[in-house]
C-alpha atoms as a PDB file:
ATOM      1  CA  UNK A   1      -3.738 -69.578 -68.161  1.00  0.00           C
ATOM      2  CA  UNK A   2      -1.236 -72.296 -68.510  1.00  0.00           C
ATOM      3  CA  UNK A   3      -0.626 -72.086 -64.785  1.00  0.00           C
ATOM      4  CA  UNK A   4      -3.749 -72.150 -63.875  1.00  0.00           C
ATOM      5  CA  UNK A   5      -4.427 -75.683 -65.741  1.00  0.00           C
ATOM      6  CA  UNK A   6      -1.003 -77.183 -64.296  1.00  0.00           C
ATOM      7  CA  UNK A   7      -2.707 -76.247 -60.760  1.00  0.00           C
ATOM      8  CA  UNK A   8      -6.084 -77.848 -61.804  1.00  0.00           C
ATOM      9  CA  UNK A   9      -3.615 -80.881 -63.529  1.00  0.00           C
ATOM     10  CA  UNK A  10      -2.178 -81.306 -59.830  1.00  0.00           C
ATOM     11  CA  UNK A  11      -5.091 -80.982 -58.149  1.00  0.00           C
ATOM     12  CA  UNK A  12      -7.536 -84.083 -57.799  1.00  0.00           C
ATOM     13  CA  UNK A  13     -11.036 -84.204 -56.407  1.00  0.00           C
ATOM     14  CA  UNK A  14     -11.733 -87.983 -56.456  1.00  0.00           C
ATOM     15  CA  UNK A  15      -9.330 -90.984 -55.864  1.00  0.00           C
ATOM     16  CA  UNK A  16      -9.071 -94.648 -57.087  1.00  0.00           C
ATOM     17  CA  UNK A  17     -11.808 -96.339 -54.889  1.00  0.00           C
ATOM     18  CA  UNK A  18     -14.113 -93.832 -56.619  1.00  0.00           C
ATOM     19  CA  UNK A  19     -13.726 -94.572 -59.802  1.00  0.00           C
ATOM     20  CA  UNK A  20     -13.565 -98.073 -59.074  1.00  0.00           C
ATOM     21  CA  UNK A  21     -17.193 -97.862 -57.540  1.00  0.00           C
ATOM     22  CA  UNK A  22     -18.439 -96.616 -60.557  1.00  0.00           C
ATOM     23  CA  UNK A  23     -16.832 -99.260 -62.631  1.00  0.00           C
ATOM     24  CA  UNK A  24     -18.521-101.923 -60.450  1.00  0.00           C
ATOM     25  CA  UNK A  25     -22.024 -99.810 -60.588  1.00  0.00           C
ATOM     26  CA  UNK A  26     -21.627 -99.954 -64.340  1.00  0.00           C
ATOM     27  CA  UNK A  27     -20.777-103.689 -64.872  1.00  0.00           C
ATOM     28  CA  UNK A  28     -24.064-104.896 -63.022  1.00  0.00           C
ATOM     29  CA  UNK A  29     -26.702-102.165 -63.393  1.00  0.00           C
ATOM     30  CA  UNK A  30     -25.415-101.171 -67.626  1.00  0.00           C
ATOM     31  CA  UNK A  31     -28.783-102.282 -68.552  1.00  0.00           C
ATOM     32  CA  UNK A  32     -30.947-101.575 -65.112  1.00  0.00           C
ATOM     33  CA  UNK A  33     -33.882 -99.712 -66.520  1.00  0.00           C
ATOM     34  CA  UNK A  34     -32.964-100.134 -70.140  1.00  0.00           C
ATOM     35  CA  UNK A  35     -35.717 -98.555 -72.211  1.00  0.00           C
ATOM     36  CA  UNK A  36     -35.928 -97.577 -76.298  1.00  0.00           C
ATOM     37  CA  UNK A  37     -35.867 -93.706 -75.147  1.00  0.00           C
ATOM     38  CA  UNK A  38     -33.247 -93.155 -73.397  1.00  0.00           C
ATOM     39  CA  UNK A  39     -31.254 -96.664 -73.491  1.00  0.00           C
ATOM     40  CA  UNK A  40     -28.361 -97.309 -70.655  1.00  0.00           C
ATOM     41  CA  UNK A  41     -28.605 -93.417 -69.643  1.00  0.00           C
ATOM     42  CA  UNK A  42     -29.967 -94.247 -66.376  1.00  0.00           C
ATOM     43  CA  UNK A  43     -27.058 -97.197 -65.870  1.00  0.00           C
ATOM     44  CA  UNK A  44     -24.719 -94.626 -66.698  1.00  0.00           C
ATOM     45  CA  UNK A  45     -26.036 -92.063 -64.602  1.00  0.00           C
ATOM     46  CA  UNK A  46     -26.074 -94.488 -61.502  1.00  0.00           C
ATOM     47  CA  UNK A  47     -22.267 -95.603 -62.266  1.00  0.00           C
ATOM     48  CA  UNK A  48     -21.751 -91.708 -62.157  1.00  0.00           C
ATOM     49  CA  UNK A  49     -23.524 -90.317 -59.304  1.00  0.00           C
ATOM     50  CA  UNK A  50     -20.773 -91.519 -56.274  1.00  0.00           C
ATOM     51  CA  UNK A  51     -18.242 -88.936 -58.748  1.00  0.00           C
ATOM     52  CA  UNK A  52     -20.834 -86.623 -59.337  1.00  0.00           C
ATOM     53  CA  UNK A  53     -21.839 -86.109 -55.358  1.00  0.00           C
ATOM     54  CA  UNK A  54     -17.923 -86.123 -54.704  1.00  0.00           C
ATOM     55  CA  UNK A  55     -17.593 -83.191 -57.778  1.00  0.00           C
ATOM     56  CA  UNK A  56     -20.352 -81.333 -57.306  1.00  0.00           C
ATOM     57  CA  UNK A  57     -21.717 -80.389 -53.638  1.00  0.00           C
ATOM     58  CA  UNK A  58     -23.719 -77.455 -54.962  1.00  0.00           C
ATOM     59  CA  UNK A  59     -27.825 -78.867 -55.352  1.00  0.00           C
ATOM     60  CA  UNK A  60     -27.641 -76.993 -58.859  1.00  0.00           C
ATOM     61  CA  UNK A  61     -24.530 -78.304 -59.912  1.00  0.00           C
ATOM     62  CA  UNK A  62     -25.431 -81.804 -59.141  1.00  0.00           C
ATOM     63  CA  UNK A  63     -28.733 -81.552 -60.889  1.00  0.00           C
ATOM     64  CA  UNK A  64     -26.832 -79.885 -64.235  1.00  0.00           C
ATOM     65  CA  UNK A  65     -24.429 -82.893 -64.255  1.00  0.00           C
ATOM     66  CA  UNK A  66     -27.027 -85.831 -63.488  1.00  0.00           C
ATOM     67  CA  UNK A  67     -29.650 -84.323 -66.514  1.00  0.00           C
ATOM     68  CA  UNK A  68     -26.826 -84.228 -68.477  1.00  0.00           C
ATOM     69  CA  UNK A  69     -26.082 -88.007 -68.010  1.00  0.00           C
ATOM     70  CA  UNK A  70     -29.733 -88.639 -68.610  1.00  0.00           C
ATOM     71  CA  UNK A  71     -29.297 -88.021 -72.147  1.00  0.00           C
ATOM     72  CA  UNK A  72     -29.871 -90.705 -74.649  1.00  0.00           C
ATOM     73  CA  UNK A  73     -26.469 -93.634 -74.312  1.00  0.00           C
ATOM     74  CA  UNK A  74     -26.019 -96.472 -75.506  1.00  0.00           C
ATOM     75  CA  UNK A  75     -22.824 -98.634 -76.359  1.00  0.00           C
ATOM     76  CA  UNK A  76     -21.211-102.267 -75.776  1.00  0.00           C
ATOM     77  CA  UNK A  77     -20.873-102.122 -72.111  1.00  0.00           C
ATOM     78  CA  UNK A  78     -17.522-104.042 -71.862  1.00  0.00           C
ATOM     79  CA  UNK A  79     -15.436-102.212 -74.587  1.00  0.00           C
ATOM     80  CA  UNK A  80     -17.336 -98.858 -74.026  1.00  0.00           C
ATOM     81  CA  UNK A  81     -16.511 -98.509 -70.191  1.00  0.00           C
ATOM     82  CA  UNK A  82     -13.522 -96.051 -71.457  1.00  0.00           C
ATOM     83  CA  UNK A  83     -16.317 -93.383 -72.028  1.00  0.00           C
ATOM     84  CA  UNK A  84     -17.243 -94.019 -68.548  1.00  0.00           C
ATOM     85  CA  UNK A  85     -13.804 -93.496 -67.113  1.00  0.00           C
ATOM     86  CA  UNK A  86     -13.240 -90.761 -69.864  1.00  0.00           C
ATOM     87  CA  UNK A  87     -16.060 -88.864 -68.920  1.00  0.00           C
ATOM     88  CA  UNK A  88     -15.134 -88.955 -65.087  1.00  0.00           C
ATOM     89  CA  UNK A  89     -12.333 -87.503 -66.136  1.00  0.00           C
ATOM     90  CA  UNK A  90     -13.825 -84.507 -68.156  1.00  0.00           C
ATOM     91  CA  UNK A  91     -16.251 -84.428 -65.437  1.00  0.00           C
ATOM     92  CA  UNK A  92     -13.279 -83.711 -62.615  1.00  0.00           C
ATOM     93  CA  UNK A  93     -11.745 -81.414 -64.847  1.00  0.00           C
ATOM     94  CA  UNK A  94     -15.032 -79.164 -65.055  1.00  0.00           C
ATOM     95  CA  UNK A  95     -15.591 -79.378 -61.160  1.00  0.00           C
ATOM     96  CA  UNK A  96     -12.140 -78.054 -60.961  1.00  0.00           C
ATOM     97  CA  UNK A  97     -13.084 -74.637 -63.606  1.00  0.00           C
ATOM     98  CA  UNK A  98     -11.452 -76.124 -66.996  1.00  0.00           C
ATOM     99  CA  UNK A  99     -13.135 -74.478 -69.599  1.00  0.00           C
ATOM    100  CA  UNK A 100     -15.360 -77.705 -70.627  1.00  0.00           C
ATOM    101  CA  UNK A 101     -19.171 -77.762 -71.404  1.00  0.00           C
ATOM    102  CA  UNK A 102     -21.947 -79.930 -70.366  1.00  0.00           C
ATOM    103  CA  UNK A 103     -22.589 -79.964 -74.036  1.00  0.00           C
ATOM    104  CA  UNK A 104     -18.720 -80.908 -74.739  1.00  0.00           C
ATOM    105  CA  UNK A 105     -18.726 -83.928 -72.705  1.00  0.00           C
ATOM    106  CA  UNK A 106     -22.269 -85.527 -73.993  1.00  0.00           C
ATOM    107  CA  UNK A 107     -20.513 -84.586 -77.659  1.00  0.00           C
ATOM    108  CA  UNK A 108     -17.551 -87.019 -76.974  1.00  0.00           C
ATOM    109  CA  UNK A 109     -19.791 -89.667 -75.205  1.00  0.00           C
ATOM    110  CA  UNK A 110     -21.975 -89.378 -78.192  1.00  0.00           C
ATOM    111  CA  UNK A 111     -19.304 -89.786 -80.761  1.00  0.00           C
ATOM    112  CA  UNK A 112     -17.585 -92.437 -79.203  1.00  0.00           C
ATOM    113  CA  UNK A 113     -20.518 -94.680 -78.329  1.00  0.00           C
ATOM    114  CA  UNK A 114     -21.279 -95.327 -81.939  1.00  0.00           C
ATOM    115  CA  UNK A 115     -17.697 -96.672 -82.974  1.00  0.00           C
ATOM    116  CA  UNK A 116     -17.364 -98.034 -79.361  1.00  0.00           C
ATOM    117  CA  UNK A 117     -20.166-100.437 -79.705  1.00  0.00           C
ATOM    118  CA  UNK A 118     -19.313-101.264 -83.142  1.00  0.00           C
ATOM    119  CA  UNK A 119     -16.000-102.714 -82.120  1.00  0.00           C
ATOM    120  CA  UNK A 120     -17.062-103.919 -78.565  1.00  0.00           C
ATOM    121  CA  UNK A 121     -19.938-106.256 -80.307  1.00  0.00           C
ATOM    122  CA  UNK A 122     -17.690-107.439 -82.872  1.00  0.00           C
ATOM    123  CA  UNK A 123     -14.772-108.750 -80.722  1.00  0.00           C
ATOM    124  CA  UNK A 124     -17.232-109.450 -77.662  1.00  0.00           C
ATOM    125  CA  UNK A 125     -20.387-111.154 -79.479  1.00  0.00           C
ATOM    126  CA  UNK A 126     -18.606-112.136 -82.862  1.00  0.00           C
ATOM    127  CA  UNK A 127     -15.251-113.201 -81.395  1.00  0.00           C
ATOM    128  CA  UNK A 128     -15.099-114.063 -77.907  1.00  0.00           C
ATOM    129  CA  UNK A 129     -18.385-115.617 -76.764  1.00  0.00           C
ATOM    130  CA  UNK A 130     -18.534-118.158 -79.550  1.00  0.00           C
ATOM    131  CA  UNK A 131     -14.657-119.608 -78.937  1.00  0.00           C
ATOM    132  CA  UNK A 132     -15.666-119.623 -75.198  1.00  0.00           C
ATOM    133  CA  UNK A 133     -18.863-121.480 -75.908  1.00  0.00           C
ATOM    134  CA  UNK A 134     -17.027-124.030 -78.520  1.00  0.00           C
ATOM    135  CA  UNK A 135     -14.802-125.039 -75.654  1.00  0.00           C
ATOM    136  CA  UNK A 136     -17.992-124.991 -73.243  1.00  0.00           C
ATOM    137  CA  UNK A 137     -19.559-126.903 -75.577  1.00  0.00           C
ATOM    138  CA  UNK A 138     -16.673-129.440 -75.855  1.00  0.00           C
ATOM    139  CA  UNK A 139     -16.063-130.221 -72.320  1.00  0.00           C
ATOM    140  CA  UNK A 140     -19.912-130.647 -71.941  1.00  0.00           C
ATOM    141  CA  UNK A 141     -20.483-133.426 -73.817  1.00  0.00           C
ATOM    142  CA  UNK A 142     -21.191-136.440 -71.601  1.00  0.00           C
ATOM    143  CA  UNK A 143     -23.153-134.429 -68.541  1.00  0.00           C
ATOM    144  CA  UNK A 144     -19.616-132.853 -67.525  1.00  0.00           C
ATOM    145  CA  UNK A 145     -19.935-130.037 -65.226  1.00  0.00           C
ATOM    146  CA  UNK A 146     -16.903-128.555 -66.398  1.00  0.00           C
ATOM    147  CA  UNK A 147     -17.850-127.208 -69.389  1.00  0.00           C
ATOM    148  CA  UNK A 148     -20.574-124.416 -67.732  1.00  0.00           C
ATOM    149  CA  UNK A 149     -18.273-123.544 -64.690  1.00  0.00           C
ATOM    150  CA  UNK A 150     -15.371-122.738 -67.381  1.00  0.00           C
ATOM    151  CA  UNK A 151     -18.029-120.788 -69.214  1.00  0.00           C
ATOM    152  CA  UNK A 152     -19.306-118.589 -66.356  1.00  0.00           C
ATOM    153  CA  UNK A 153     -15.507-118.734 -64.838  1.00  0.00           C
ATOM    154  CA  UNK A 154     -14.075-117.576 -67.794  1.00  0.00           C
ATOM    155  CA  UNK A 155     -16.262-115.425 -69.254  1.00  0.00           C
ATOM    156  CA  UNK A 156     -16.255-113.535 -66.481  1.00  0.00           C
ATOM    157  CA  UNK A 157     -12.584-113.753 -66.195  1.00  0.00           C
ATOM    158  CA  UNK A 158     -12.450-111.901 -69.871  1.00  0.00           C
ATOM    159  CA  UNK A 159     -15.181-109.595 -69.038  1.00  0.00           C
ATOM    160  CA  UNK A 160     -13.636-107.856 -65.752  1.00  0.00           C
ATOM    161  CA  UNK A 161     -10.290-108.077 -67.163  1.00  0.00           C
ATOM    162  CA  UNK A 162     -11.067-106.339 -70.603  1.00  0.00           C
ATOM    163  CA  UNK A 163     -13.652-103.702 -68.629  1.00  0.00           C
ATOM    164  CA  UNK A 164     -11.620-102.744 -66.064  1.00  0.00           C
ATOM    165  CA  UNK A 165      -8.994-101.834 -67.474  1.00  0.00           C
ATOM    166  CA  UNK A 166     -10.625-100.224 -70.393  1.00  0.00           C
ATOM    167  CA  UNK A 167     -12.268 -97.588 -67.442  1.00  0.00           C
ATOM    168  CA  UNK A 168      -9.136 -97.308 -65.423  1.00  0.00           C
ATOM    169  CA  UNK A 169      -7.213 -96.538 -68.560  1.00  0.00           C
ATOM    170  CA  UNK A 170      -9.878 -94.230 -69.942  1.00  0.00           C
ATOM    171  CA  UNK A 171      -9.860 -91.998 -66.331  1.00  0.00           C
ATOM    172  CA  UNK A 172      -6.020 -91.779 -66.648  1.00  0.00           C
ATOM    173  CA  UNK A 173      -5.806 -91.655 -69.971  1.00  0.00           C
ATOM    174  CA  UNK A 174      -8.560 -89.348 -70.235  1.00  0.00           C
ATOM    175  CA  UNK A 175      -7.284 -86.868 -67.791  1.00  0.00           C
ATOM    176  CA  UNK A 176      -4.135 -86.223 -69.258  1.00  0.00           C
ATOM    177  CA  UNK A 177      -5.344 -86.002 -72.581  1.00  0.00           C
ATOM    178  CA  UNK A 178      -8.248 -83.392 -71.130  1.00  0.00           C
ATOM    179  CA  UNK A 179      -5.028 -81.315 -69.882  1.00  0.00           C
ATOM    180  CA  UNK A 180      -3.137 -81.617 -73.161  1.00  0.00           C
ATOM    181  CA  UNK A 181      -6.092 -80.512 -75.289  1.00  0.00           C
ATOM    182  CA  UNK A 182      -6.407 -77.709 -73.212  1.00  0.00           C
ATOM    183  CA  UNK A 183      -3.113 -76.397 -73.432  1.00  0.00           C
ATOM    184  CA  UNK A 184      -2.494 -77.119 -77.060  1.00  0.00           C
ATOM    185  CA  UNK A 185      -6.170 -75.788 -77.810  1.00  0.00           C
ATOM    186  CA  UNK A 186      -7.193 -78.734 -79.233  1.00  0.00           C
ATOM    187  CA  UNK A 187     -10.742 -78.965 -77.366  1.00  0.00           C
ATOM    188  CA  UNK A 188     -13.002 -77.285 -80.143  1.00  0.00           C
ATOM    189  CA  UNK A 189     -11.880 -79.895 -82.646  1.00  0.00           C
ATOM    190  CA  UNK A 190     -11.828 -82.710 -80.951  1.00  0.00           C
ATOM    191  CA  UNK A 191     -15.597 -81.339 -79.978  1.00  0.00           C
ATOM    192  CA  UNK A 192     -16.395 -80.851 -83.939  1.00  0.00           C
ATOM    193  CA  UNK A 193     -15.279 -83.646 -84.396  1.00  0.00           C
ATOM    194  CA  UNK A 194     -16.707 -86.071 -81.934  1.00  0.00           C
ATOM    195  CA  UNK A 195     -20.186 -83.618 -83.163  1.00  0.00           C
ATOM    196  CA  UNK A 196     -19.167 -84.641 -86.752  1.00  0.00           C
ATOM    197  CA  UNK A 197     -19.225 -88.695 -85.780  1.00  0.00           C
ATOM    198  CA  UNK A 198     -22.033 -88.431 -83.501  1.00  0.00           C
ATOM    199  CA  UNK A 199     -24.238 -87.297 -86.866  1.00  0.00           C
ATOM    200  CA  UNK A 200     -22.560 -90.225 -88.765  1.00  0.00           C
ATOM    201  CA  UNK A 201     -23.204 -92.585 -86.498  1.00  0.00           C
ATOM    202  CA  UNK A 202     -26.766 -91.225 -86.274  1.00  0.00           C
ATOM    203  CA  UNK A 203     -27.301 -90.604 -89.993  1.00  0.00           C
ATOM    204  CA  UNK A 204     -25.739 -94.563 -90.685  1.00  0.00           C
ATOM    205  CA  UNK A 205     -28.981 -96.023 -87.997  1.00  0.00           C
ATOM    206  CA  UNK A 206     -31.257 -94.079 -89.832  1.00  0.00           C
ATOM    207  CA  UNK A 207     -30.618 -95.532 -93.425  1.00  0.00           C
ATOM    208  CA  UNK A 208     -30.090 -99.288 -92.117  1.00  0.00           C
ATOM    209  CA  UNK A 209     -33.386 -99.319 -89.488  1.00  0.00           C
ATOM    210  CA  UNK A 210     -35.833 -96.625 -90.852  1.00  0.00           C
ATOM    211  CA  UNK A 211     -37.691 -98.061 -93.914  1.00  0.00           C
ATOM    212  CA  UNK A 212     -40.288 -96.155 -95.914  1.00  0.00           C
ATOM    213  CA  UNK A 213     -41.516 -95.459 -98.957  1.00  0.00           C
ATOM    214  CA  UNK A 214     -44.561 -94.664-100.950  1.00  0.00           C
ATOM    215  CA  UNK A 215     -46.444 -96.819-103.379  1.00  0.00           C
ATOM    216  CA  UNK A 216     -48.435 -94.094-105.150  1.00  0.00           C
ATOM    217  CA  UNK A 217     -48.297 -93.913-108.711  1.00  0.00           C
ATOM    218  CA  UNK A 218     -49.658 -91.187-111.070  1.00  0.00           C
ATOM    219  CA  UNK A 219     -51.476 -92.170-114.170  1.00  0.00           C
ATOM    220  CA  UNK A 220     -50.616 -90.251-117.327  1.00  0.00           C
ATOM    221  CA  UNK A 221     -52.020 -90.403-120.708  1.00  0.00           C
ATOM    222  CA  UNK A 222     -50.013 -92.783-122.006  1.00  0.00           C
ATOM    223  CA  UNK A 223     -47.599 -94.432-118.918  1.00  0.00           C
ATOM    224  CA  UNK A 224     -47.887 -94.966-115.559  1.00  0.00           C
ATOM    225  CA  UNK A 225     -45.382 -92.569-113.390  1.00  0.00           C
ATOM    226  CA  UNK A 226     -44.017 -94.179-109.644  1.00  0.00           C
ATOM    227  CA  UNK A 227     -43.806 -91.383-107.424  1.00  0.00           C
ATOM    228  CA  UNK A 228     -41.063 -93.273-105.106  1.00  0.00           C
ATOM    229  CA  UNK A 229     -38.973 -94.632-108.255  1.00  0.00           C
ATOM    230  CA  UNK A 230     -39.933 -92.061-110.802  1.00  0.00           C
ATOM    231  CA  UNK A 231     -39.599 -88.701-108.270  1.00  0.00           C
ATOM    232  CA  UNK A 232     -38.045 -89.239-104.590  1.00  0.00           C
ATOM    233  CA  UNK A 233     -35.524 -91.572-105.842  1.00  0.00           C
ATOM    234  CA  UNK A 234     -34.242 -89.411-108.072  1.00  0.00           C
ATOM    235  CA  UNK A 235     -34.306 -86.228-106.227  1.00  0.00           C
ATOM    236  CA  UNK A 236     -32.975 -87.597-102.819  1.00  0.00           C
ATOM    237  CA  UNK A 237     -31.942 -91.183-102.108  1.00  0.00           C
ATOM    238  CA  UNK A 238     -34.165 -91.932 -98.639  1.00  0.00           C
ATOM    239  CA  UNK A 239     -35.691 -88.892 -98.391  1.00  0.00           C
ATOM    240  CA  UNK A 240     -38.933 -90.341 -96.629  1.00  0.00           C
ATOM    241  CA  UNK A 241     -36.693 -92.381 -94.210  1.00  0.00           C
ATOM    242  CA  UNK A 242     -34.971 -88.672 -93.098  1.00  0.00           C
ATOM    243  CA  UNK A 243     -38.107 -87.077 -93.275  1.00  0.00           C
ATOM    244  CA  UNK A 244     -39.634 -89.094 -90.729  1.00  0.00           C
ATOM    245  CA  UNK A 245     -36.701 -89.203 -88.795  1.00  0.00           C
ATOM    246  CA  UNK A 246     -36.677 -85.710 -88.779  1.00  0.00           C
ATOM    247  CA  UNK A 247     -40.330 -85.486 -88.047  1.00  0.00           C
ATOM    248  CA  UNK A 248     -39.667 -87.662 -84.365  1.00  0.00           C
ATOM    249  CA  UNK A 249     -36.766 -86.173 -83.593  1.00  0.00           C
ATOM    250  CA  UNK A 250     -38.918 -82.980 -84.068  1.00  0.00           C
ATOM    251  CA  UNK A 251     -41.737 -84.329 -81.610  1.00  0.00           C
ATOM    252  CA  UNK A 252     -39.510 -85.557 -78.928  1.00  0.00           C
ATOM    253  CA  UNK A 253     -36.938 -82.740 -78.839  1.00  0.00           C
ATOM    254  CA  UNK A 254     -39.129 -79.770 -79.755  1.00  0.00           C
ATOM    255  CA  UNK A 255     -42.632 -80.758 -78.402  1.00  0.00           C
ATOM    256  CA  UNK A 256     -40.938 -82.956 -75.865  1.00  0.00           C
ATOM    257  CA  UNK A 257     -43.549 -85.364 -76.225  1.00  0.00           C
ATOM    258  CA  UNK A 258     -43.128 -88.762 -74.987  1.00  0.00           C
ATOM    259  CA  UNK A 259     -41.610 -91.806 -76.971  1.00  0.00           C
ATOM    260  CA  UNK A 260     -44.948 -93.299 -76.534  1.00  0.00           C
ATOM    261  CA  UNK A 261     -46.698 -90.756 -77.810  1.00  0.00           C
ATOM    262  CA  UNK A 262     -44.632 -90.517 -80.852  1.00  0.00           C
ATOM    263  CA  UNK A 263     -45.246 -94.310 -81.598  1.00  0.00           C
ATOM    264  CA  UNK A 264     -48.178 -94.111 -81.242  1.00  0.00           C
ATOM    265  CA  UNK A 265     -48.010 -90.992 -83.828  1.00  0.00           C
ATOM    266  CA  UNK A 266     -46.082 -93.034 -86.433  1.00  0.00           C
ATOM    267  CA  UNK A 267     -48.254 -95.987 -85.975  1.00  0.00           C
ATOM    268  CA  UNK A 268     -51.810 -93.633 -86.856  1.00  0.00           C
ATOM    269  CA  UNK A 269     -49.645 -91.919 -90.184  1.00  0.00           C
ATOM    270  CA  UNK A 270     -48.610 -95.956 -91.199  1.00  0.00           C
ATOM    271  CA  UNK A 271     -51.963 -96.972 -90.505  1.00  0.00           C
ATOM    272  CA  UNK A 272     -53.917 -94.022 -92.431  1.00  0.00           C
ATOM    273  CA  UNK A 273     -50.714 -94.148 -95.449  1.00  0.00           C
ATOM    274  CA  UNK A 274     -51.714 -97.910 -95.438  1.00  0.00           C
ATOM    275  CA  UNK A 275     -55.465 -97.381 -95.840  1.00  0.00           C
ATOM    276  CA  UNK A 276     -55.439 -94.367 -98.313  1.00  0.00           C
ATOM    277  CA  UNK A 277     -53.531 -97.023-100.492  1.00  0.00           C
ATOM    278  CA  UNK A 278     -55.848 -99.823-100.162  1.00  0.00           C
ATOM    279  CA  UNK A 279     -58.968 -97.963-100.862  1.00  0.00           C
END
């Protein structure tokens, strides 16, 4: 086994100016048919496919690999290109018969995304783009040209600098680390793991963005009981928020219904909670 993955370790089915056009498909098309269902999957899937066509010659193959990357993503696109070169990576490895899953590489892009994008929009939004626009801003004043060509020169400057290397590193970081989990058996945990912060991440969106609750009350003799105070609260903290999370995740992946269709769903159950309440 082991000399079977120092063979695959040697081997290498793509080179530099591959994973450099993916890098530049992913800086200007992140966001190219951005949409609340599946978010930057089909950026990501278009930075991929020049690897993917290189990995996989085999129709089925190819097909396996570009549903995969159709799968719900979505991260800062700056700080987050190391999935992108981390997955190219995994992706190699798989083309050349490591024991990896389809399932094991959407689990780390899934758990890292999360994290990723916290960090990315933090340093990126929070940090960098208002000191860059405070000097902007500064050599503006007075109709100065200067200012918005140091902006767009700069910025840019940052961006490439920060996202390139970020991919680059996560390829060649990525594909040593790929070989060293699977030698030292590390691959199931870091996949339970990556599984594990995935649901975090997941379970963390639901609580801050999901808001419901009930305003029914049940009159007694004597008081006046609040079902969401007096019962939910008390037997699970955000149960309705979970519960309907549960309920579209249940349309979508189950029935494979359409994001439209379950908005449209929500909106009726609002609309007919909202009505039972005022009459």
């Amino acid at each position: 086994m082991s000399d079977q993955q120092d063979s695959q370790s040697e081997k290498s089915l793509i080179n530099k100016k591959d994973v450099q056009k993916s890098f530049w498909r992913w800086t200007f098309f992140s966001h190219s048919n951005y949409n609340y269902e599946r978010m930057q999957s089909s950026g990501f899937l278009f930075a991929m496919n020049p690897v993917l066509r290189k990995l996989y010659p085999n129709k089925e193959d190819l097909e396996e690999a570009m549903k995969r990357h159709l799968e719900f993503f979505n991260t800062e696109p700056h700080f987050g290109g190391i999935i992108g070169g981390i997955t190219i990576a995994m992706e190699e490895q798989k083309a050349l018969g490591a024991p990896i899953s389809g399932s094991s590489i959407n689990s780390i892009k899934t758990g890292l995304m999360g994290p990723l994008a916290g960090v990315g929009d933090t340093l990126w939004q929070g940090t960098i783009v208002p000191i860059m626009l405070s000097f902007a801003i500064s050599l503006s004043s007075g109709g100065n040209l200067l200012g918005p060509l140091f902006y767009i020169v700069g910025m840019f400057g940052i961006m490439w600098t920060i996202a390139y290397q970020l991919w680059m590193r996560g390829y060649y970081s990525g594909r040593e680390g790929v070989q060293s989990m699977l030698q030292g058996n590390q691959l199931k945990k870091v996949m339970q793991i990556a599984q594990m912060m995935g649901g975090i991440v997941i379970g963390a969106l639901t609580v801050t963005y999901v808001t419901l609750s009930t305003p029914l009350k049940i009159h007694l003799a004597k008081s006046v009981l609040n079902v969401q105070s007096g019962i939910l609260d008390k037997l699970f903290k955000g149960l309705l928020p979970i519960a309907i999370t549960l309920f579209a995740y249940y349309l979508i992946s189950k029935r494979k219904m359409k994001s439209t269709t379950v908005l449209i769903i929500l909106i009726l159950i609002s609309a007919i909670g909202a009505g039972f309440y005022i009459f």
